[in-house]
C-alpha atoms as a PDB file:
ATOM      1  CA  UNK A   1     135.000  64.651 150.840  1.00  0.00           C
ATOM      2  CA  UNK A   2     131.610  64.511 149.759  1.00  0.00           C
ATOM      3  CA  UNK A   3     131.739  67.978 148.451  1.00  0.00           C
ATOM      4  CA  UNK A   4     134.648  66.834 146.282  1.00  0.00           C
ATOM      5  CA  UNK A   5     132.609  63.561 144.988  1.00  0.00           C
ATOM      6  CA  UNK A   6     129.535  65.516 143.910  1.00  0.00           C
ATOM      7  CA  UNK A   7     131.814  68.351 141.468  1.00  0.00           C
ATOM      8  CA  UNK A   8     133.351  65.276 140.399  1.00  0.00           C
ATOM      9  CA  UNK A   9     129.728  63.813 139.193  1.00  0.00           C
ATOM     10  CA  UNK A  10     128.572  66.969 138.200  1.00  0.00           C
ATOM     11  CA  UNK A  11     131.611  67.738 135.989  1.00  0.00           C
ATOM     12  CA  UNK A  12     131.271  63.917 134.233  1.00  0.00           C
ATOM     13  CA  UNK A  13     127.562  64.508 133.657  1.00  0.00           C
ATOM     14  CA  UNK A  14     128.469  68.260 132.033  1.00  0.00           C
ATOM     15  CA  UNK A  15     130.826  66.442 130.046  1.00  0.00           C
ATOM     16  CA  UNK A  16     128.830  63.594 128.917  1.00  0.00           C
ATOM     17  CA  UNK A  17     125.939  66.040 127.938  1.00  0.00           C
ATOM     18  CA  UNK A  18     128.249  68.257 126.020  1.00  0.00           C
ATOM     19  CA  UNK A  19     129.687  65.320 124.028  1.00  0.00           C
ATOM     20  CA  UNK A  20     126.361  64.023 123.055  1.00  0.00           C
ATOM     21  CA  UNK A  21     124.864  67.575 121.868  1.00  0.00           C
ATOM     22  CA  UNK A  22     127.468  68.276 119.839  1.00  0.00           C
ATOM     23  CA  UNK A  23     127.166  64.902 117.489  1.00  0.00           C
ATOM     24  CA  UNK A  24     124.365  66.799 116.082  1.00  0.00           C
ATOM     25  CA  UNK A  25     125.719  67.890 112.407  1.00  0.00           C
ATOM     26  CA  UNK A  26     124.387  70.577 110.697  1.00  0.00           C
ATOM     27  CA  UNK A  27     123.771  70.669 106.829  1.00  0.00           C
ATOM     28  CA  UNK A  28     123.706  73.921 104.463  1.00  0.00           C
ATOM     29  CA  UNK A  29     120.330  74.450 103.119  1.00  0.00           C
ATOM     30  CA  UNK A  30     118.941  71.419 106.095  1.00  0.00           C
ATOM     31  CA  UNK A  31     116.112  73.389 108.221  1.00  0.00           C
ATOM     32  CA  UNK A  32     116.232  73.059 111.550  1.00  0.00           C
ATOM     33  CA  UNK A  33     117.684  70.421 114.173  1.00  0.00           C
ATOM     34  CA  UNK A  34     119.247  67.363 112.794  1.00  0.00           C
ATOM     35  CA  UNK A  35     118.491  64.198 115.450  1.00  0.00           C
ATOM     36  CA  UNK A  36     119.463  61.115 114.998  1.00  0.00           C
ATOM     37  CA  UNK A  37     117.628  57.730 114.934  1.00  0.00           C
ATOM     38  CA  UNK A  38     120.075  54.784 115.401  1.00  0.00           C
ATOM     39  CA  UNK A  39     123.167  56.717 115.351  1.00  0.00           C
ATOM     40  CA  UNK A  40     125.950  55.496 113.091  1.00  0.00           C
ATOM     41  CA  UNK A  41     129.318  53.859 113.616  1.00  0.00           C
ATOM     42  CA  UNK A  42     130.601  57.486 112.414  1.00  0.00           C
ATOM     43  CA  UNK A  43     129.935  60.297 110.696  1.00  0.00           C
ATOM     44  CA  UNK A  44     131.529  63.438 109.300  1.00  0.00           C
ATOM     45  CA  UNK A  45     130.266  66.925 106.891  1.00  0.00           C
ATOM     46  CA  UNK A  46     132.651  68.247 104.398  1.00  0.00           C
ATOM     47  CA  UNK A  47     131.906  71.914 102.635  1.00  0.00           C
ATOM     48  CA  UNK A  48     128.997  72.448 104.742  1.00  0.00           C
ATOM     49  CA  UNK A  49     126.699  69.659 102.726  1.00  0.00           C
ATOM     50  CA  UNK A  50     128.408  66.469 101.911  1.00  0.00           C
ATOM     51  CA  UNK A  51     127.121  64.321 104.539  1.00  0.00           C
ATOM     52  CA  UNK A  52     129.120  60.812 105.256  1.00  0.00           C
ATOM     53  CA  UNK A  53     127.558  57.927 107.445  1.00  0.00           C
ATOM     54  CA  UNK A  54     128.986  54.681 108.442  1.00  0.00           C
ATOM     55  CA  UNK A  55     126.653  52.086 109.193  1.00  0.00           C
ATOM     56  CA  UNK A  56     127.692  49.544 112.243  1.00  0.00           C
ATOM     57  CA  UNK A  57     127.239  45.764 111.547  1.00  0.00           C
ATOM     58  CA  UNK A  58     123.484  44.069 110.864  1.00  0.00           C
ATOM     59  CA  UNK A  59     122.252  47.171 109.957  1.00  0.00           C
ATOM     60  CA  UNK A  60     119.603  47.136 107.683  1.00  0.00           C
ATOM     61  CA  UNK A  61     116.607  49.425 106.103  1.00  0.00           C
ATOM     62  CA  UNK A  62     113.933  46.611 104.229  1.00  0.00           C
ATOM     63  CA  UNK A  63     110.445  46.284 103.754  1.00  0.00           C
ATOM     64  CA  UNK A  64     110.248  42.484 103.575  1.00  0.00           C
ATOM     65  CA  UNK A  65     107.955  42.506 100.073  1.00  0.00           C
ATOM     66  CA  UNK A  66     106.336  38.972 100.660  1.00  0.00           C
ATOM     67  CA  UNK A  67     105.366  39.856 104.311  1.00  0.00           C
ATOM     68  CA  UNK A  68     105.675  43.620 104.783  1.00  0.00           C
ATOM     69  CA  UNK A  69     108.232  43.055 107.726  1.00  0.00           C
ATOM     70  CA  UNK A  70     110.500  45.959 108.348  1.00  0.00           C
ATOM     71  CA  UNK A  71     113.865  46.233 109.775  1.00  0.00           C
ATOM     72  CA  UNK A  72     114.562  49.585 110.638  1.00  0.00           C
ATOM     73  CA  UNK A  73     118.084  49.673 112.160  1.00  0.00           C
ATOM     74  CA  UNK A  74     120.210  51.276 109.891  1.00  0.00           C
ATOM     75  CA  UNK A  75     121.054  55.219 111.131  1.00  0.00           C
ATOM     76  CA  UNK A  76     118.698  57.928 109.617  1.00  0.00           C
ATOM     77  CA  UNK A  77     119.326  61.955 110.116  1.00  0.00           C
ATOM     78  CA  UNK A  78     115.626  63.546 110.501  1.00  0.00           C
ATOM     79  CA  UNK A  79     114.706  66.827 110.205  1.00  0.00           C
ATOM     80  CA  UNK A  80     111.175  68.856 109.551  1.00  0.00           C
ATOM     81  CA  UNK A  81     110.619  70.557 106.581  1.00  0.00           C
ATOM     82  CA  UNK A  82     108.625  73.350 105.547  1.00  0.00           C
ATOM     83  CA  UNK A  83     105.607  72.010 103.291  1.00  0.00           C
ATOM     84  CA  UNK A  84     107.503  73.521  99.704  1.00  0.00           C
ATOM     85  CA  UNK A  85     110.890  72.166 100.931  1.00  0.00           C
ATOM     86  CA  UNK A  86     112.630  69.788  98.275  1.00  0.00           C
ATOM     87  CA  UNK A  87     115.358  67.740  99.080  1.00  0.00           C
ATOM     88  CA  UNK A  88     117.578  65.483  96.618  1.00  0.00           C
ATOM     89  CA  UNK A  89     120.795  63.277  97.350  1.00  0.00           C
ATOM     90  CA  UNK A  90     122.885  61.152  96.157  1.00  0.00           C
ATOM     91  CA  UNK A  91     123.466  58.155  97.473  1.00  0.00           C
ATOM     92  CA  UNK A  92     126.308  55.619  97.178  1.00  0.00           C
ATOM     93  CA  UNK A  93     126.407  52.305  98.853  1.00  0.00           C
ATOM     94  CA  UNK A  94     129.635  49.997  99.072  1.00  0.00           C
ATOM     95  CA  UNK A  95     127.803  46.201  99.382  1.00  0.00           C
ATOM     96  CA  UNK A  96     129.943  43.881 100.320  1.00  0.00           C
ATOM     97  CA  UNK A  97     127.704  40.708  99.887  1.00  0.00           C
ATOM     98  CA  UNK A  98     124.187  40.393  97.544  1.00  0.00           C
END
């Protein structure tokens, strides 16, 4: 019985490990391993380079400019670059309040 219990743990922990490594995306022309810092609500690459993320609720990237407080939540994809590598986006952002 105990023998059974431990493949059983084994198996959900293979699983779970699995799932999480493969929520890394990979970008044409991104260097390296993607990682995330406060993964996103969801996310999802079409043609190899048009990255989509979804922000969750009371997420939030702001440098307060009267008191230089920071709120650092939202989800951000890092990566290393090589010191001559140039990178250039563009952004679209659907506010729903000011």
């Amino acid at each position: 019985m105990n023998y059974f219990r431990s493949r059983t743990y084994l198996v959900l922990v293979f699983t779970f490990l699995s799932a999480a490594f493969a929520q890394q995306p990979a970008i044409d022309g991104v260097p390296g391993d993607l990682q995330w810092r406060n993964a996103p609500v969801k996310w999802h690459v079409e043609h190899g380079s048009e990255l989509t993320i979804v922000s969750g609720k009371d997420t939030d990237w702001f440098v307060d400019p009267f008191d230089s407080t920071t709120h650092k939540t939202a989800p951000m994809l890092l990566f290393v670059p090589a010191n001559d590598y140039v990178f250039s986006a563009k952004v679209e952002v659907g506010f729903k309040t000011k």
